[in-house]
Protein backbone atom coordinates (compact mmCIF):
# COMPACT_ATOMS: atom_id res chain seq x y z
CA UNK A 1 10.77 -21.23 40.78
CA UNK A 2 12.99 -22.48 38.19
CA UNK A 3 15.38 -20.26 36.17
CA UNK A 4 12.95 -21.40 32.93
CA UNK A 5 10.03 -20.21 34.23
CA UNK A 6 11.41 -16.17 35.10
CA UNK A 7 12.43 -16.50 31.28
CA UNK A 8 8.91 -17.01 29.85
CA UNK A 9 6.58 -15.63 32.26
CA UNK A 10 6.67 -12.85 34.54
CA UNK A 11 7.89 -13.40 38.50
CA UNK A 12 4.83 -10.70 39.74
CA UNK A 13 1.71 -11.83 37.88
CA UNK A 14 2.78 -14.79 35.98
CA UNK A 15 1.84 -13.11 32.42
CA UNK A 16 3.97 -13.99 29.50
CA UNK A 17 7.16 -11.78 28.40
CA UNK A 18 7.42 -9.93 25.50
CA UNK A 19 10.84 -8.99 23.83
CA UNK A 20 11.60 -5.46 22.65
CA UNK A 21 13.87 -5.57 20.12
CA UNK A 22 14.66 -1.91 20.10
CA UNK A 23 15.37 -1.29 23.82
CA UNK A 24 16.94 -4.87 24.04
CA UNK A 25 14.55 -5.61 26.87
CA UNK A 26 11.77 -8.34 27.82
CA UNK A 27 8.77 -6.72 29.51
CA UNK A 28 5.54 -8.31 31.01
CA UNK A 29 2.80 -7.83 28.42
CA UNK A 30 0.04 -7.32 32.09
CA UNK A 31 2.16 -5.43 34.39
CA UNK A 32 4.57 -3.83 32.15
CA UNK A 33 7.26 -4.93 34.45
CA UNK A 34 11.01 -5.15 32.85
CA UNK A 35 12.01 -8.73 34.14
CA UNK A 36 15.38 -8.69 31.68
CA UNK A 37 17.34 -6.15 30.85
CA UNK A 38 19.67 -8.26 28.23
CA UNK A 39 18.68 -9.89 25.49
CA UNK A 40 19.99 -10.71 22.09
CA UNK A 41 20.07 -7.26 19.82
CA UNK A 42 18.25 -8.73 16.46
CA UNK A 43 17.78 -5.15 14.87
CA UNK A 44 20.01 -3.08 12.51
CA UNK A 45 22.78 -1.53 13.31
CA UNK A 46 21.96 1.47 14.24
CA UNK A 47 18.25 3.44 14.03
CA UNK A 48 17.10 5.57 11.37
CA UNK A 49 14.14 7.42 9.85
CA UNK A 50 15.03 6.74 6.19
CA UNK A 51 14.04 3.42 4.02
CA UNK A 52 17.22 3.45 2.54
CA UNK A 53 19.54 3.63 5.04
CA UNK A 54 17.46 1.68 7.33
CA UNK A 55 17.64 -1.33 4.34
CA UNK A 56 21.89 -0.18 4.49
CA UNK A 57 22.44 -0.76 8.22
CA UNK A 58 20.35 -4.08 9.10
CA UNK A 59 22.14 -6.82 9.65
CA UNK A 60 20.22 -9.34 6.99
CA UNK A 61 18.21 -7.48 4.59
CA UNK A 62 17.31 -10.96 2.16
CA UNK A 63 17.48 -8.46 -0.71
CA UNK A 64 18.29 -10.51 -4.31
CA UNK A 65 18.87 -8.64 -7.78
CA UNK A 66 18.87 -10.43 -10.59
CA UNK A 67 20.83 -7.42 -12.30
CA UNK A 68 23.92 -9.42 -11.21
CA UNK A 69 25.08 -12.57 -12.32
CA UNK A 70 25.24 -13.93 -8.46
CA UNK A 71 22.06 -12.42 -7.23
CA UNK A 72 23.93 -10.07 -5.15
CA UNK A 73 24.56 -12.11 -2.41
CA UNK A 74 28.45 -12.11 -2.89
CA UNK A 75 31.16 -11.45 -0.59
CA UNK A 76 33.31 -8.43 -1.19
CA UNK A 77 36.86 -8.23 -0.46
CA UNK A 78 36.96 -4.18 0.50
CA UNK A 79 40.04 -1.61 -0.80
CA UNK A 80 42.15 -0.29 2.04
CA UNK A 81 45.01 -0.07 3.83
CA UNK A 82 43.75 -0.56 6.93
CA UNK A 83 41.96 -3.47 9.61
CA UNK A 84 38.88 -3.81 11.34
CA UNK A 85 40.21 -1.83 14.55
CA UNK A 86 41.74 1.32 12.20
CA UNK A 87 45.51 -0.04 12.68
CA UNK A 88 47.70 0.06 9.17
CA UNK A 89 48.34 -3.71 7.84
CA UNK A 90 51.78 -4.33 6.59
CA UNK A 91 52.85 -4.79 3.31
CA UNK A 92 52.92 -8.59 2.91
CA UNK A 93 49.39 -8.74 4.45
CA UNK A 94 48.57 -5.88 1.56
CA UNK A 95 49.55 -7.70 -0.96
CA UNK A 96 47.97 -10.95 0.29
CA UNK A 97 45.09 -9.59 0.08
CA UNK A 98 45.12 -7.85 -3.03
CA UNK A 99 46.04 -11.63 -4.93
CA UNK A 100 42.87 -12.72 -2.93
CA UNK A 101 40.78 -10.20 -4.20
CA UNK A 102 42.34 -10.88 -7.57
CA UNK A 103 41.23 -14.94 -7.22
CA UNK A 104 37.90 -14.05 -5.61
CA UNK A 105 37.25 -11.98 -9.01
CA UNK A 106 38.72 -14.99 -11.10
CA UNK A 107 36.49 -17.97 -9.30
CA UNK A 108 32.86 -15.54 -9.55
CA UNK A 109 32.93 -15.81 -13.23
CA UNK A 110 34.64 -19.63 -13.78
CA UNK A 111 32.87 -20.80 -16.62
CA UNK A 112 31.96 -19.07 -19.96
CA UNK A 113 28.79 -18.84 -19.52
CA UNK A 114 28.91 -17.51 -16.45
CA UNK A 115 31.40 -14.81 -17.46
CA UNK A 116 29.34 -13.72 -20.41
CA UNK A 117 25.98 -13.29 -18.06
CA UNK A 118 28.85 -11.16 -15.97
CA UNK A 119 28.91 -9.47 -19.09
CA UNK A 120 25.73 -8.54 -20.36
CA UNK A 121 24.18 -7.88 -17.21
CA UNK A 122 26.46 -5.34 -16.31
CA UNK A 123 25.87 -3.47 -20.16
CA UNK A 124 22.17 -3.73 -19.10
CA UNK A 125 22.90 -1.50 -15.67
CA UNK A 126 24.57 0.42 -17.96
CA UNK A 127 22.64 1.19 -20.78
CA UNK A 128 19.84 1.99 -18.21
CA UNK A 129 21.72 4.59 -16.19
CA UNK A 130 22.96 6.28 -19.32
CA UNK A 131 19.10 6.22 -20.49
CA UNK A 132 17.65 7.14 -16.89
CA UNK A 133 15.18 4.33 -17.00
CA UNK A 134 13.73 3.12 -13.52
CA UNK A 135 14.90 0.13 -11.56
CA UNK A 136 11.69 -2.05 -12.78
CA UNK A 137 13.18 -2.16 -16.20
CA UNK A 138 16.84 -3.28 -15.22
CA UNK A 139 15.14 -6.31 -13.15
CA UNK A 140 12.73 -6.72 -15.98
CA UNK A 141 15.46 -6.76 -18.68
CA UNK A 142 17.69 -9.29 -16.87
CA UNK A 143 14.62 -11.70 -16.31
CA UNK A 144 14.48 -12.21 -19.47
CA UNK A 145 18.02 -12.81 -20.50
CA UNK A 146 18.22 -15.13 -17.69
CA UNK A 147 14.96 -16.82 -19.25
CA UNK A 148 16.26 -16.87 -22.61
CA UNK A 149 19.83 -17.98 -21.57
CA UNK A 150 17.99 -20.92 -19.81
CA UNK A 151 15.87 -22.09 -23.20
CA UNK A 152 18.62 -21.33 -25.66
CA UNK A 153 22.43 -20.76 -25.89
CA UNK A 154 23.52 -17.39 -26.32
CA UNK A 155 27.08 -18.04 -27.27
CA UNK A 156 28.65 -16.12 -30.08
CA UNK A 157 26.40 -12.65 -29.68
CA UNK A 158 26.74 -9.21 -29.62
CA UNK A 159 26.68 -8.61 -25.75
CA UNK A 160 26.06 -4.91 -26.59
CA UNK A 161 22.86 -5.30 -29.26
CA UNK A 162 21.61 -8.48 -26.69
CA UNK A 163 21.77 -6.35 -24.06
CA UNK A 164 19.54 -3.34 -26.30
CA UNK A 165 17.35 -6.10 -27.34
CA UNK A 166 16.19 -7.31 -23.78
CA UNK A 167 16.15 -3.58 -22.41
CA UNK A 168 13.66 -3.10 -25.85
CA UNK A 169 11.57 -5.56 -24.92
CA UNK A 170 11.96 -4.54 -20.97
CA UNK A 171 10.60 -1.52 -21.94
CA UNK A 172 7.71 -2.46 -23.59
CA UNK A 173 6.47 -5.01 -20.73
CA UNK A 174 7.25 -1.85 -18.30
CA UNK A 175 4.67 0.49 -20.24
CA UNK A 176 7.99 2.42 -21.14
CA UNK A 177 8.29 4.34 -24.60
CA UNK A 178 12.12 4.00 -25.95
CA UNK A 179 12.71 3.40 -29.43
CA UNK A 180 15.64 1.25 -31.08
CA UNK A 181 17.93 3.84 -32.04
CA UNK A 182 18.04 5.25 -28.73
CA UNK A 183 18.64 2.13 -26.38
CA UNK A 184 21.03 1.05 -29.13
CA UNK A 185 22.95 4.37 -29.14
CA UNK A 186 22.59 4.47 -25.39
CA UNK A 187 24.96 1.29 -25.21
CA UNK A 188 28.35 3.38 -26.27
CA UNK A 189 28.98 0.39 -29.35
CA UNK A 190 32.03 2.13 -31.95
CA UNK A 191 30.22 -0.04 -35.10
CA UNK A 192 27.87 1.09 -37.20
CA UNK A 193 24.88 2.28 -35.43
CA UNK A 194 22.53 1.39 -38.47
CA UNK A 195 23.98 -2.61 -38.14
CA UNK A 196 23.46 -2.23 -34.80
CA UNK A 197 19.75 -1.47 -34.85
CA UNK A 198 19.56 -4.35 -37.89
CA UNK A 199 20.95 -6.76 -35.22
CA UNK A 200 19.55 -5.44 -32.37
CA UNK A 201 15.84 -5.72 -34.21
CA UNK A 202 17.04 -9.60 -34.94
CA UNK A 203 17.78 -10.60 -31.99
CA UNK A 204 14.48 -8.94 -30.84
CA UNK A 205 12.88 -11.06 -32.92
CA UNK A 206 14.66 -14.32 -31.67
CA UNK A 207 13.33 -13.21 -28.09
CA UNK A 208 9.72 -12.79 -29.16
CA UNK A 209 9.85 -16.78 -30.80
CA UNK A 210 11.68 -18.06 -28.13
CA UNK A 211 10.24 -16.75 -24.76
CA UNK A 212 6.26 -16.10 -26.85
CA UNK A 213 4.50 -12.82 -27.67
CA UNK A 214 2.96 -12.58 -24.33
CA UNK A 215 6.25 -11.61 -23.07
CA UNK A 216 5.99 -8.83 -25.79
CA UNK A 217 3.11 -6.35 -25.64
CA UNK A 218 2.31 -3.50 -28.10
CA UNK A 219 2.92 -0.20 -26.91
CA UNK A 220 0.13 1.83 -27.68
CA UNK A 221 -0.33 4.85 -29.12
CA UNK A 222 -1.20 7.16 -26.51
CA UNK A 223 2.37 6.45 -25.06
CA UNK A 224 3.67 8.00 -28.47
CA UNK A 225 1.74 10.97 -28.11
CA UNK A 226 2.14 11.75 -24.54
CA UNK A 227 5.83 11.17 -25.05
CA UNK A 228 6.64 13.35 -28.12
CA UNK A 229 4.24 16.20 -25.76
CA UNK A 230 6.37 15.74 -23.31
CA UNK A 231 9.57 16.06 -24.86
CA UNK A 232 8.07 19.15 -27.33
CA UNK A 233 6.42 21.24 -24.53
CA UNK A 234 3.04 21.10 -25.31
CA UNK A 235 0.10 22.11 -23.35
CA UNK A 236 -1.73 19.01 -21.44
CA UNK A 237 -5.11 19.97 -23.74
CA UNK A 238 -2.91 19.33 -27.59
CA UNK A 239 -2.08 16.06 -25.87
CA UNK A 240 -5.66 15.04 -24.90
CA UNK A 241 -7.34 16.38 -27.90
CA UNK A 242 -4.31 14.38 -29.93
CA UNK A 243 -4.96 11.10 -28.03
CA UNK A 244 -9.14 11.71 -28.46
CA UNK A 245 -8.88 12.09 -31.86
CA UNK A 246 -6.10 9.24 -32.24
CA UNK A 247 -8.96 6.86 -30.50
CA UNK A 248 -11.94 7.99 -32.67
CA UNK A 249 -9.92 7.37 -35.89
CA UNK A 250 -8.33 3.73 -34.71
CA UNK A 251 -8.39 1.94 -37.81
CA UNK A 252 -6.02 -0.70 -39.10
CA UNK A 253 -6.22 0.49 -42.22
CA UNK A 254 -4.74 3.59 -41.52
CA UNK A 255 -2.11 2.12 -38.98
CA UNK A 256 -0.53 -0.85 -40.70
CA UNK A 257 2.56 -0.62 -41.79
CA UNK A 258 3.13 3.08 -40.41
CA UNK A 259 5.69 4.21 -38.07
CA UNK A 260 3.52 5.08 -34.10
CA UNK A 261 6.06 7.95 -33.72
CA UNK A 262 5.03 9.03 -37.13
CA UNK A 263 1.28 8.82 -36.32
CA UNK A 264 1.61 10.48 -33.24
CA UNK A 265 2.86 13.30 -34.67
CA UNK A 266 0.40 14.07 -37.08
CA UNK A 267 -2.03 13.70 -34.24
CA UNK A 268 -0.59 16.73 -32.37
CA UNK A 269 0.31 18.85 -35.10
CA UNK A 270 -3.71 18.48 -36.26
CA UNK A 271 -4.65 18.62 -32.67
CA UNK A 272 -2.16 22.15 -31.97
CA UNK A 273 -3.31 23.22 -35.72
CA UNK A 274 -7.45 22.62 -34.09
CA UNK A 275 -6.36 24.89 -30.82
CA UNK A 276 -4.76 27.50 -32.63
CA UNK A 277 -1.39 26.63 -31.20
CA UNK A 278 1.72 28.37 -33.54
CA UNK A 279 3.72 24.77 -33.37
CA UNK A 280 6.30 24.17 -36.95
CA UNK A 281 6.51 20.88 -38.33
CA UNK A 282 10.07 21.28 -37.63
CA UNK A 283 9.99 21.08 -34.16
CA UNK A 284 7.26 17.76 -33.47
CA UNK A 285 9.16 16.36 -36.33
CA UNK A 286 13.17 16.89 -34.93
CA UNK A 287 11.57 15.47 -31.28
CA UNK A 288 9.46 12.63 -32.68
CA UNK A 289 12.79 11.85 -34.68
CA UNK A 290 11.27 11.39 -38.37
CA UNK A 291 10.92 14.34 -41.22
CA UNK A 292 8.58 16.72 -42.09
CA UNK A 293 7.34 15.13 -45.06
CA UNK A 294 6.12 12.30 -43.28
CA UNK A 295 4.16 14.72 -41.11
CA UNK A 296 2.56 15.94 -43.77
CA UNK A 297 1.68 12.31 -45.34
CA UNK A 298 -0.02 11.06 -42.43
CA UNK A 299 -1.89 13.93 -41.54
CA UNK A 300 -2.99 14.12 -45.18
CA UNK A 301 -4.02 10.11 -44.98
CA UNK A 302 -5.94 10.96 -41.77
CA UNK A 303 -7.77 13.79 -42.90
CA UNK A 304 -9.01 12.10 -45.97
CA UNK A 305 -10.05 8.99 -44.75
CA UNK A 306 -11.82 10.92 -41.82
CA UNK A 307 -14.15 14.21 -41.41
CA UNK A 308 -13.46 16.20 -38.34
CA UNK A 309 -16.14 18.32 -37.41
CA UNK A 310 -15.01 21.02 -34.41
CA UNK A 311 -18.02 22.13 -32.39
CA UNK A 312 -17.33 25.63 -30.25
CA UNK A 313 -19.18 26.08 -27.03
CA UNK A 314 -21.31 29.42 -27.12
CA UNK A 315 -19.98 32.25 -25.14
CA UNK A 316 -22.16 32.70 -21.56
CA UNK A 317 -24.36 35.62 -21.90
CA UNK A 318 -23.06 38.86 -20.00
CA UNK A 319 -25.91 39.68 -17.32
């Protein structure tokens, strides 16, 4: 029997070998006999019950981002003072490696282009964390700046306002409801926040023409009403008699040219005011971040082009 053979099949009942990568081990898939006890270790480092650190210790996880200019798949040159084995390195090997750390930093980002991609992907990781949105939107968001980079230059713009622009957009293909003001006050610009939504809104714009309006869906108004809930405290049945009523009125009529967060309002203020919920104009309108008056406009535009009857269930009869 040739040394070939004992590798592939088993030397009792012939059967073929199975490897077990956890135990390091081929065993015979009839007899269950262990024919090798060394094989080569393809699993992680070390075991563990956790997704995340299980995805930390294997060897080759094939995870990309496109939150980073490389893809993540860079080689970092670690901080320390110390070697593989735990021994101190010298001086002149510490500062050898700090200038190649310095010149590993230098070649990532050689060209322009290149540098300013460094650039505004890392304000879109930013501007998310600050604004606690979900990992879906950072990968969304730096699609499409890598899609629009591709079509048309982006030289000579606002890294900060791009970067608001795409997470805008990112948001909206995500089913997430931010507004302007706050993803453009979430990036930490010192100009004037009011330019900054103007060019934020333009560059908006340039996305939708350049990358189509598929890319851009409407948020609807639901998500305005169960967000201003949300952030107000209501009770779950304001926000589904708000959104009822919002459906049974949908007219364009009504909607063009009005603010959603402004609708949405006056929805739940008539849908609290229907309840008998004590809620002040003050409050839905500080949250939904517009004034009072317009609170009052719209729900005086809704209840005049519409009639809302309210029909009470009877009481059940005491036995």
């Amino acid at each position: 029997m040739n040394m070939t053979e004992l590798q592939t099949n088993c030397p009792e009942c012939r059967s073929s070998l199975v490897d077990d990568i956890h135990s390091g081990e081929k065993i015979c898939s009839g007899c269950g006999l262990v024919a090798m006890e060394q094989m080569s270790d393809y699993g992680p480092e070390s075991r563990s019950t956790n997704p995340e650190e299980k995805m930390k210790t294997a060897r080759a996880t094939g995870q990309t981002t496109y939150a980073q200019h490389d893809l993540g798949i860079r080689t970092e040159i670690a901080l320390g003072t110390k070697d593989f084995s735990g021994k101190t390195i010298s001086s002149d090997m510490a500062l050898q490696m700090y200038n190649l750390r310095k010149w590993q930093t230098r070649i990532r980002v050689a060209s322009p282009r290149e540098r300013r991609l460094a650039n505004i992907l890392s304000k879109i990781g930013e501007t998310c964390q600050s604004l606690a949105l979900s990992r879906n939107v950072v990968e969304t968001a730096s699609i499409i700046y890598r899609n629009f980079d591709g079509q048309t230059e982006a030289k000579g713009k606002s890294v900060a306002c791009m970067s608001a622009a795409t997470i805008y957009m990112a948001c909206k293909q995500c089913d997430v409801v931010r507004s302007l003001d706050e993803i453009c006050s979430a990036t930490g610009s010192t100009k004037d926040e009011k330019m900054n939504v103007k060019l934020t809104a333009k560059y908006y714009r340039m996305l939708v023409m350049e990358l189509g309006s598929k890319t851009a869906p409407v948020v609807t108004l639901e998500k305005y009403i169960s967000k201003i809930a949300n952030l107000a405290k209501l009770e779950v049945r304001v926000e589904r008699l708000a959104a009822e009523i919002a459906e049974k009125t949908d007219d364009h009529n009504l909607a063009d040219g009005k603010a959603p967060n402004g609708l949405a309002a006056a929805y739940l203020y008539i849908a609290s005011t229907l309840l008998g919920q004590s809620i002040l104009q003050r409050d839905v309108s500080s949250v939904a971040g517009i004034t009072e008056v317009t609170i009052r406009n719209r729900c005086k535009e809704i209840l005049t082009a519409y009639k809302i009857k309210v029909i009470l269930k009877p009481a059940l009869a005491k036995n």
